[in-house]
C-alpha atoms as a PDB file:
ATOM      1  CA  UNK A   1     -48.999  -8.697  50.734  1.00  0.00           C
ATOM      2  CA  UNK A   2     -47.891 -11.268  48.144  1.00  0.00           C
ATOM      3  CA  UNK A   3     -49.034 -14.751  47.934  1.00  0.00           C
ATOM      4  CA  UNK A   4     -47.326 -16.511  45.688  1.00  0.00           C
ATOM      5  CA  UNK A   5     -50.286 -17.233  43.379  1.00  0.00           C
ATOM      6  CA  UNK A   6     -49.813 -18.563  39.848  1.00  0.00           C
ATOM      7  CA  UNK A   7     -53.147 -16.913  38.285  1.00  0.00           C
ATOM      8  CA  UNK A   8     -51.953 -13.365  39.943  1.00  0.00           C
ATOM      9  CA  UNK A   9     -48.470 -13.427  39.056  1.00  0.00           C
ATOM     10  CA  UNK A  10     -47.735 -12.431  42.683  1.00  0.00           C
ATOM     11  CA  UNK A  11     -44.386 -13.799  43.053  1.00  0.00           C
ATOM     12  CA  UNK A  12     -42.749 -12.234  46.625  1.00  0.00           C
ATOM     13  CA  UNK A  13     -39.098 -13.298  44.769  1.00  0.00           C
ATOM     14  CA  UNK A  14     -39.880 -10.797  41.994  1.00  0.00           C
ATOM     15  CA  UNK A  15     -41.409  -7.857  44.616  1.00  0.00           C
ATOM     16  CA  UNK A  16     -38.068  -8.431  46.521  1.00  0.00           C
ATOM     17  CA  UNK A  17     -35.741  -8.326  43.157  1.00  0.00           C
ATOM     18  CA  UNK A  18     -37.921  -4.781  42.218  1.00  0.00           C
ATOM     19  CA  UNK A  19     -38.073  -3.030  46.020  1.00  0.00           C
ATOM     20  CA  UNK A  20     -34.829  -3.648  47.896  1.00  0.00           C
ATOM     21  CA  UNK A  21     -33.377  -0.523  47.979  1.00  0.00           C
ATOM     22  CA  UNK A  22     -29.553  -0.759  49.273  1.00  0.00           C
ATOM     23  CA  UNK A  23     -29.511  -1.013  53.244  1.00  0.00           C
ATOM     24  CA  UNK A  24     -33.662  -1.432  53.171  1.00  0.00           C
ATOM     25  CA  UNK A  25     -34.917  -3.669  56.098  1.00  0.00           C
ATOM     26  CA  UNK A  26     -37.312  -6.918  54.980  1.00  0.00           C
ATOM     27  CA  UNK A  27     -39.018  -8.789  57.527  1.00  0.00           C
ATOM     28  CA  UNK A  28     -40.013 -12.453  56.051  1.00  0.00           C
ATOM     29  CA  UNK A  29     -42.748 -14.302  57.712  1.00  0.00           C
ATOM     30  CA  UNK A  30     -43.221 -17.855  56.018  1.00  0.00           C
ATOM     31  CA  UNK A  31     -44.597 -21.402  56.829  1.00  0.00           C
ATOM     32  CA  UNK A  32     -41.303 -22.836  55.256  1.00  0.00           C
ATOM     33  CA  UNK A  33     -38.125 -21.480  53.511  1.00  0.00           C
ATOM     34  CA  UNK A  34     -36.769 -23.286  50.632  1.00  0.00           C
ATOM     35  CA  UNK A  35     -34.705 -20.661  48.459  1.00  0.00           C
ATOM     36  CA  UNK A  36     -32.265 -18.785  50.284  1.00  0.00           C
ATOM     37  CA  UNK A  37     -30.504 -17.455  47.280  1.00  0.00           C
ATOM     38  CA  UNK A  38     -32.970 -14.501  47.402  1.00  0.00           C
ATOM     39  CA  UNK A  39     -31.788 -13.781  50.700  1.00  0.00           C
ATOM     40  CA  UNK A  40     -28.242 -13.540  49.813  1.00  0.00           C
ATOM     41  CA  UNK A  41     -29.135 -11.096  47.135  1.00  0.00           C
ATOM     42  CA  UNK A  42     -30.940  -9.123  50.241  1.00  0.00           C
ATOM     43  CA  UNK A  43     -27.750  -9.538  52.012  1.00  0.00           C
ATOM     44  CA  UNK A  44     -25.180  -8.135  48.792  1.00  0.00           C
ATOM     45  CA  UNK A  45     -27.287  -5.355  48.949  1.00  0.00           C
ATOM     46  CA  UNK A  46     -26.656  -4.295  52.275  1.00  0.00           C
ATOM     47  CA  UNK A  47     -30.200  -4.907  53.736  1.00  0.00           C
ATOM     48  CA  UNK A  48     -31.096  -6.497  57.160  1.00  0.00           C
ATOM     49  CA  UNK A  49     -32.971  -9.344  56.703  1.00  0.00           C
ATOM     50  CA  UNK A  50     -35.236 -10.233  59.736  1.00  0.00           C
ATOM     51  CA  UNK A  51     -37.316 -13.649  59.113  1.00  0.00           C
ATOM     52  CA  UNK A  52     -39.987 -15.913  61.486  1.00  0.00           C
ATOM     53  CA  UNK A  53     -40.091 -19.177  59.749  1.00  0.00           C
ATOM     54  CA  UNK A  54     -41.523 -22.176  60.559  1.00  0.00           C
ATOM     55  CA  UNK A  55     -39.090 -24.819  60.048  1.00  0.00           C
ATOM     56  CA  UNK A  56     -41.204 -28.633  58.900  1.00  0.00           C
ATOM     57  CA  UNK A  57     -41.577 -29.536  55.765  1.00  0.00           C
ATOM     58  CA  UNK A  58     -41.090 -28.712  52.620  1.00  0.00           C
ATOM     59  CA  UNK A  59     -38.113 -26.551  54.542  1.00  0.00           C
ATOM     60  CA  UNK A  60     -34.986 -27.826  52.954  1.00  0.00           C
ATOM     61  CA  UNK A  61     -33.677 -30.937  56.093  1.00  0.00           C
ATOM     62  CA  UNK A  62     -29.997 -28.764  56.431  1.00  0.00           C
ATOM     63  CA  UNK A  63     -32.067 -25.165  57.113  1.00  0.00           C
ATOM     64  CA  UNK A  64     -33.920 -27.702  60.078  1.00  0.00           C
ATOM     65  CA  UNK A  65     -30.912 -28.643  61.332  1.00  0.00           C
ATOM     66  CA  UNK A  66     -28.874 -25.258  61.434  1.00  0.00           C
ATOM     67  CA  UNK A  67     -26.603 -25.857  58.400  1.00  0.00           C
ATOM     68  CA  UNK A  68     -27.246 -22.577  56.551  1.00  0.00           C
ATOM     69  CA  UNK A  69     -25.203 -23.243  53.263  1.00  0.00           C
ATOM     70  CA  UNK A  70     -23.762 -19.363  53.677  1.00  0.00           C
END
């Protein structure tokens, strides 16, 4: 599990960048989604990309409304 914590380094962006294999599932569970140029890499690589997100702020107000910029 990665939390995102400065002190630790623990950056999930950097785990994903280092462990996606090519056609690798990642499930994604998150309290908001900001960044979803991490999930296109995901997607060049040929994973499946499964994610429960919670979608209020700081979620980015097009991702709330359905307008994935894809």
């Amino acid at each position: 599990m990665f939390a995102n914590r400065n002190v630790e380094r623990d950056f999930v962006i950097n785990e994903f960048e280092l462990r996606a294999e090519n056609e690798c599932d990642v499930y994604i569970a998150s309290a908001f989604f900001t960044n979803f140029e991490v999930v296109e890499r995901l997607l060049a690589k040929g994973c499946k990309v499964f994610m429960v997100v919670r979608l209020g702020f700081p979620t980015c107000p097009e991702y709330r409304a359905g307008n994935q910029a894809t």
